[in-house]
C-alpha atoms as a PDB file:
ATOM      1  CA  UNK A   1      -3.606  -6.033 -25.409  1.00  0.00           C
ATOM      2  CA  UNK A   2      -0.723  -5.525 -23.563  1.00  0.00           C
ATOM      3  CA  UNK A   3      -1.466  -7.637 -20.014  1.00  0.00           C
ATOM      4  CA  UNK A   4       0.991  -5.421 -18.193  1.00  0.00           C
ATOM      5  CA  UNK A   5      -1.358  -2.547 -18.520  1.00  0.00           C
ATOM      6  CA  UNK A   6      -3.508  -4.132 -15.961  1.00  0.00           C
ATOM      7  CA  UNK A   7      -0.228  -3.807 -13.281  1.00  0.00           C
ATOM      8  CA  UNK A   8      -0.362   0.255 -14.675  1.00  0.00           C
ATOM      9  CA  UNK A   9      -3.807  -0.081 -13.195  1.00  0.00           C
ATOM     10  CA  UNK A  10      -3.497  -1.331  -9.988  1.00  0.00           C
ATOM     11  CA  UNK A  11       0.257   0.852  -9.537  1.00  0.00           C
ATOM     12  CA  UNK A  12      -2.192   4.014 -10.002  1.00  0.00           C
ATOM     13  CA  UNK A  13      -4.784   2.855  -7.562  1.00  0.00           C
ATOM     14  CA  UNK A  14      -1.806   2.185  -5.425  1.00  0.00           C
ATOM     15  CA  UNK A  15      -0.585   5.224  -5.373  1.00  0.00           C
ATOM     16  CA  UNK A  16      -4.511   7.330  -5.356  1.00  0.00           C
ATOM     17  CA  UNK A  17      -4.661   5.357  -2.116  1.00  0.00           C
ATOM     18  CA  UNK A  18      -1.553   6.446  -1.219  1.00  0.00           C
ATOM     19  CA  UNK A  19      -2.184  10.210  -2.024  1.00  0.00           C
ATOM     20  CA  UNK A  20      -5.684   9.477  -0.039  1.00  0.00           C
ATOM     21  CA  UNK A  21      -3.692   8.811   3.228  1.00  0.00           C
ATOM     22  CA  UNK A  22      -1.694  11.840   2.090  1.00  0.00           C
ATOM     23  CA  UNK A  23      -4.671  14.574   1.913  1.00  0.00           C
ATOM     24  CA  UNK A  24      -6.432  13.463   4.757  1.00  0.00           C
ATOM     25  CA  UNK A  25      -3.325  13.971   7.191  1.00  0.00           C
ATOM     26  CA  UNK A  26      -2.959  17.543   5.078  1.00  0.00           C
ATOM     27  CA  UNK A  27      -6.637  17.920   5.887  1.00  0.00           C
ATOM     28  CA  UNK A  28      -6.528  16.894   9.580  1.00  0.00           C
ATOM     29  CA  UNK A  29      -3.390  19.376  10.114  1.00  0.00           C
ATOM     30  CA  UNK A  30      -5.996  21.576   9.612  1.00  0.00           C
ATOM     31  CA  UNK A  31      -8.408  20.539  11.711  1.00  0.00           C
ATOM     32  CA  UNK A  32      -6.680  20.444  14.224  1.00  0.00           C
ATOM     33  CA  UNK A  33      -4.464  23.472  14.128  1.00  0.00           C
ATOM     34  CA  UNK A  34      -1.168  21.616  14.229  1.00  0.00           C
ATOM     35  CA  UNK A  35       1.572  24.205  12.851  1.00  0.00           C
ATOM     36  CA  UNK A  36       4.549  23.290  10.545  1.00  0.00           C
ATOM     37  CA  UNK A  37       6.485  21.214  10.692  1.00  0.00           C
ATOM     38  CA  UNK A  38       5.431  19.432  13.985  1.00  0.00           C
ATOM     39  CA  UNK A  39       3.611  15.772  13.438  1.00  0.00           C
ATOM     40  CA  UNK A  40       2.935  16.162  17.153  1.00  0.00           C
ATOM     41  CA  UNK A  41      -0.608  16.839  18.317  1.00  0.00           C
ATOM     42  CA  UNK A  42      -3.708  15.300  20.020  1.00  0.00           C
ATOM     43  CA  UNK A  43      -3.805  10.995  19.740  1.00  0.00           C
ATOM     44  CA  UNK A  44      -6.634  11.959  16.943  1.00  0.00           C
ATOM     45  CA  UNK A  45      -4.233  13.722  14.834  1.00  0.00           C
ATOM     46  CA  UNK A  46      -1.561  11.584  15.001  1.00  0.00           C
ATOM     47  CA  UNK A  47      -3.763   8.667  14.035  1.00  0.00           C
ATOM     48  CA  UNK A  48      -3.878  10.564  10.539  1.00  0.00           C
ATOM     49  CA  UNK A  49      -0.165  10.921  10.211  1.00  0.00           C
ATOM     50  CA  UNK A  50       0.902   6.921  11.470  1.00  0.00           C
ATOM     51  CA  UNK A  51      -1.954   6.325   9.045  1.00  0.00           C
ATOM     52  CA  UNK A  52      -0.161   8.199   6.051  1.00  0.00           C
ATOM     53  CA  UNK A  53       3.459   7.349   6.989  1.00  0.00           C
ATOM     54  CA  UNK A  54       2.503   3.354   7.914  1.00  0.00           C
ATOM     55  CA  UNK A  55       1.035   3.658   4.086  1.00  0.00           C
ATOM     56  CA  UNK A  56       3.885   4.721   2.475  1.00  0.00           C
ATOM     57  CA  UNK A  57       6.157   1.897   4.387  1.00  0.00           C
ATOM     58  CA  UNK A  58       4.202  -0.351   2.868  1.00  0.00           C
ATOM     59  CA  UNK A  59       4.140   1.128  -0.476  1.00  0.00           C
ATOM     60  CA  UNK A  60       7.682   0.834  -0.837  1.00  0.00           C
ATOM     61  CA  UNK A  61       7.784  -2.338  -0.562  1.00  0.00           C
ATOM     62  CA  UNK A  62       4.123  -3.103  -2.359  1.00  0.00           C
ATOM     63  CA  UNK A  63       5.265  -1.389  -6.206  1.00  0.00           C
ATOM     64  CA  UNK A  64       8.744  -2.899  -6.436  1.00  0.00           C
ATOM     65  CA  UNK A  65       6.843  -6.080  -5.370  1.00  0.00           C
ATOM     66  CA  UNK A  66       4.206  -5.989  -7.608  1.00  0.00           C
ATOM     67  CA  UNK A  67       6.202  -4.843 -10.252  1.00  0.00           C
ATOM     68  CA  UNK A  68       9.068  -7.692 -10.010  1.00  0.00           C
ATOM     69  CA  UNK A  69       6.094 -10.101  -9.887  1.00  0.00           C
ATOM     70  CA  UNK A  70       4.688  -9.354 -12.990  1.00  0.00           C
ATOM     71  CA  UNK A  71       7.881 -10.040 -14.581  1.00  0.00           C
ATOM     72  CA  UNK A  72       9.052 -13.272 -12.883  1.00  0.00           C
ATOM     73  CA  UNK A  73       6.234 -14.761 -12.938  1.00  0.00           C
ATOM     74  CA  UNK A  74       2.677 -13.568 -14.107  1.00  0.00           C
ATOM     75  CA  UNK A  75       1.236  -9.730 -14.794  1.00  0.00           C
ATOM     76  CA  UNK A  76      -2.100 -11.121 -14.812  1.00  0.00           C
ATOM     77  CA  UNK A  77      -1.780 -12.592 -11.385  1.00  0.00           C
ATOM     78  CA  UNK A  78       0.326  -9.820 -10.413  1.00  0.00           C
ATOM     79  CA  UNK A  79      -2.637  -7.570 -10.816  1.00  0.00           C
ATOM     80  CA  UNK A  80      -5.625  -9.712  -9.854  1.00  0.00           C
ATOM     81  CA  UNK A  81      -3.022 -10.251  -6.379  1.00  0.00           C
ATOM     82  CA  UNK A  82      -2.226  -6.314  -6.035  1.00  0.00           C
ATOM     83  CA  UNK A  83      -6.144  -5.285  -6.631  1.00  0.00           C
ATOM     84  CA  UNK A  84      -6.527  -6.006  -3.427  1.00  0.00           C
ATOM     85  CA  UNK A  85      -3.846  -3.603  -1.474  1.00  0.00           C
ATOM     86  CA  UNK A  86      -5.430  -0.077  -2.236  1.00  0.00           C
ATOM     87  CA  UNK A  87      -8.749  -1.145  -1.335  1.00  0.00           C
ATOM     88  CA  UNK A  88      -7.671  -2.311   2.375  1.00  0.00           C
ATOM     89  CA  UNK A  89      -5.226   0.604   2.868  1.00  0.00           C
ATOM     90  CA  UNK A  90      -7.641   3.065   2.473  1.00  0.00           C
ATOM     91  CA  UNK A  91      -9.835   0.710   4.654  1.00  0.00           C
ATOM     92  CA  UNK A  92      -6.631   0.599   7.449  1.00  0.00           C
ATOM     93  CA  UNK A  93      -6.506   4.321   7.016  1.00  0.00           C
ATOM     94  CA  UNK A  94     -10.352   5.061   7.540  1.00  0.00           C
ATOM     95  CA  UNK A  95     -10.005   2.184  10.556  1.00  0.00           C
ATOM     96  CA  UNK A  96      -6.751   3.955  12.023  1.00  0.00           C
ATOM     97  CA  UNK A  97      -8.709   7.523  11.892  1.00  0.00           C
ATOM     98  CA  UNK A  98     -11.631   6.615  14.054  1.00  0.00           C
ATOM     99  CA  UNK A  99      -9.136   4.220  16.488  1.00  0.00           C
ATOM    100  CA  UNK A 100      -6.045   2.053  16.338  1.00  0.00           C
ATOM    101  CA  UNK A 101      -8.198  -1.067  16.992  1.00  0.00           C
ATOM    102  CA  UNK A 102      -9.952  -0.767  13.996  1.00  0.00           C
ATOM    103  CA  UNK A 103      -6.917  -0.665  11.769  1.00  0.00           C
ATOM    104  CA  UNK A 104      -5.982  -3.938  12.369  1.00  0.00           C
ATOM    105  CA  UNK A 105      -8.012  -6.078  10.266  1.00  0.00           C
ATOM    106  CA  UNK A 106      -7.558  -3.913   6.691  1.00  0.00           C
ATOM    107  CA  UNK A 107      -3.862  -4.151   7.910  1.00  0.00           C
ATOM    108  CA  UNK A 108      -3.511  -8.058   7.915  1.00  0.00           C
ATOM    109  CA  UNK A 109      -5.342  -8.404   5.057  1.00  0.00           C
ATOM    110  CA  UNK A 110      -2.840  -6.062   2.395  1.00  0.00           C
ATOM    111  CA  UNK A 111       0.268  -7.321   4.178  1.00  0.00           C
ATOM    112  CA  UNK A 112       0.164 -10.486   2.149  1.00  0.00           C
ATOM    113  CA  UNK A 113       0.527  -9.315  -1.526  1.00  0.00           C
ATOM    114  CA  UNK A 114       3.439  -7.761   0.173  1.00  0.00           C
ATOM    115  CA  UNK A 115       4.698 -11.299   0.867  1.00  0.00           C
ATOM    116  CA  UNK A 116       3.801 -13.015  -2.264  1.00  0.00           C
ATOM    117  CA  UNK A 117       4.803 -10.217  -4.175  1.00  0.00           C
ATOM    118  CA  UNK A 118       8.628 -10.391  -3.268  1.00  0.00           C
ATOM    119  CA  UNK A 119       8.906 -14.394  -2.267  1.00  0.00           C
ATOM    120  CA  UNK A 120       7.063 -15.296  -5.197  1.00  0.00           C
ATOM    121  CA  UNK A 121       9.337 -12.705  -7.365  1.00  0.00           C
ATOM    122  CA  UNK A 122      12.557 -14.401  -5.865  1.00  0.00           C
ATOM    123  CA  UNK A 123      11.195 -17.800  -6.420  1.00  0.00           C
ATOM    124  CA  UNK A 124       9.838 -16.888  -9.721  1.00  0.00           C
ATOM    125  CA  UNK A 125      13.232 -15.339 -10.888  1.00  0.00           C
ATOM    126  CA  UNK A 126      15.043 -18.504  -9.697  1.00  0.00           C
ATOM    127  CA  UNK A 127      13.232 -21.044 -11.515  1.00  0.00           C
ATOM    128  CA  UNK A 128      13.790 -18.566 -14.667  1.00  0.00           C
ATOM    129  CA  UNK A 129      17.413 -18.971 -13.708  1.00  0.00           C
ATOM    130  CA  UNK A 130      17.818 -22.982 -13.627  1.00  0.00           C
ATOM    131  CA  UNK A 131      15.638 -23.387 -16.352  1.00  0.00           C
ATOM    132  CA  UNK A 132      17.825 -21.155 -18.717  1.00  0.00           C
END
């Protein structure tokens, strides 16, 4: 088997978590009453929105990453690395929902991938280069 089906897998939980943040800002919109196309409202609805936007910040950076990983150095540890960025942004979303405060922890914990995705990539790719 392929192993760079298992960085498929993890790029589509990425992106379900992703399109979590993305619903439950649609659904709080709602909720809320906030009209088209204002992102303004009560604290409690913009904790929805920074919650969806602050998610897709990171996922720009978290599938070129994981992705540029897998090649330069391992898709197997690319994945078994990446597994755990959906789970805590959903987490920092459900946190950031009920109060900024509780954001925090899911949000230090899937900043790291982020880090070893792209140092690790550059490093990786390096080493490729020198070695020939």
């Amino acid at each position: 088997m392929d192993p760079y089906i298992y960085v498929v897998i993890v790029s589509a939980l990425a992106l379900l978590a992703y399109y979590f943040t993305l619903l439950m800002a649609g659904l709080a919109r709602g909720r809320f009453k906030i009209e088209v196309p204002s992102h303004s409202g009560p604290p409690e609805y913009e904790r929805y929105v920074r919650a969806h936007h602050n998610t897709l910040e990171h996922l720009v950076l978290f599938l070129p990453g994981l992705w540029l990983f897998a090649y330069a150095v391992s898709p197997i540890w690319a994945a078994a690395i990446g597994l755990i960025w959906p789970f805590m942004r959903v987490g920092y979303a459900l946190g950031y929902h009920k109060a900024p405060e509780k954001r925090l922890l899911w949000l230090y914990i899937s900043m790291p991938p982020i880090y070893i995705f792209v140092l690790g990539s550059l490093i990786g790719a390096m080493v490729q280069l020198i070695k020939g």
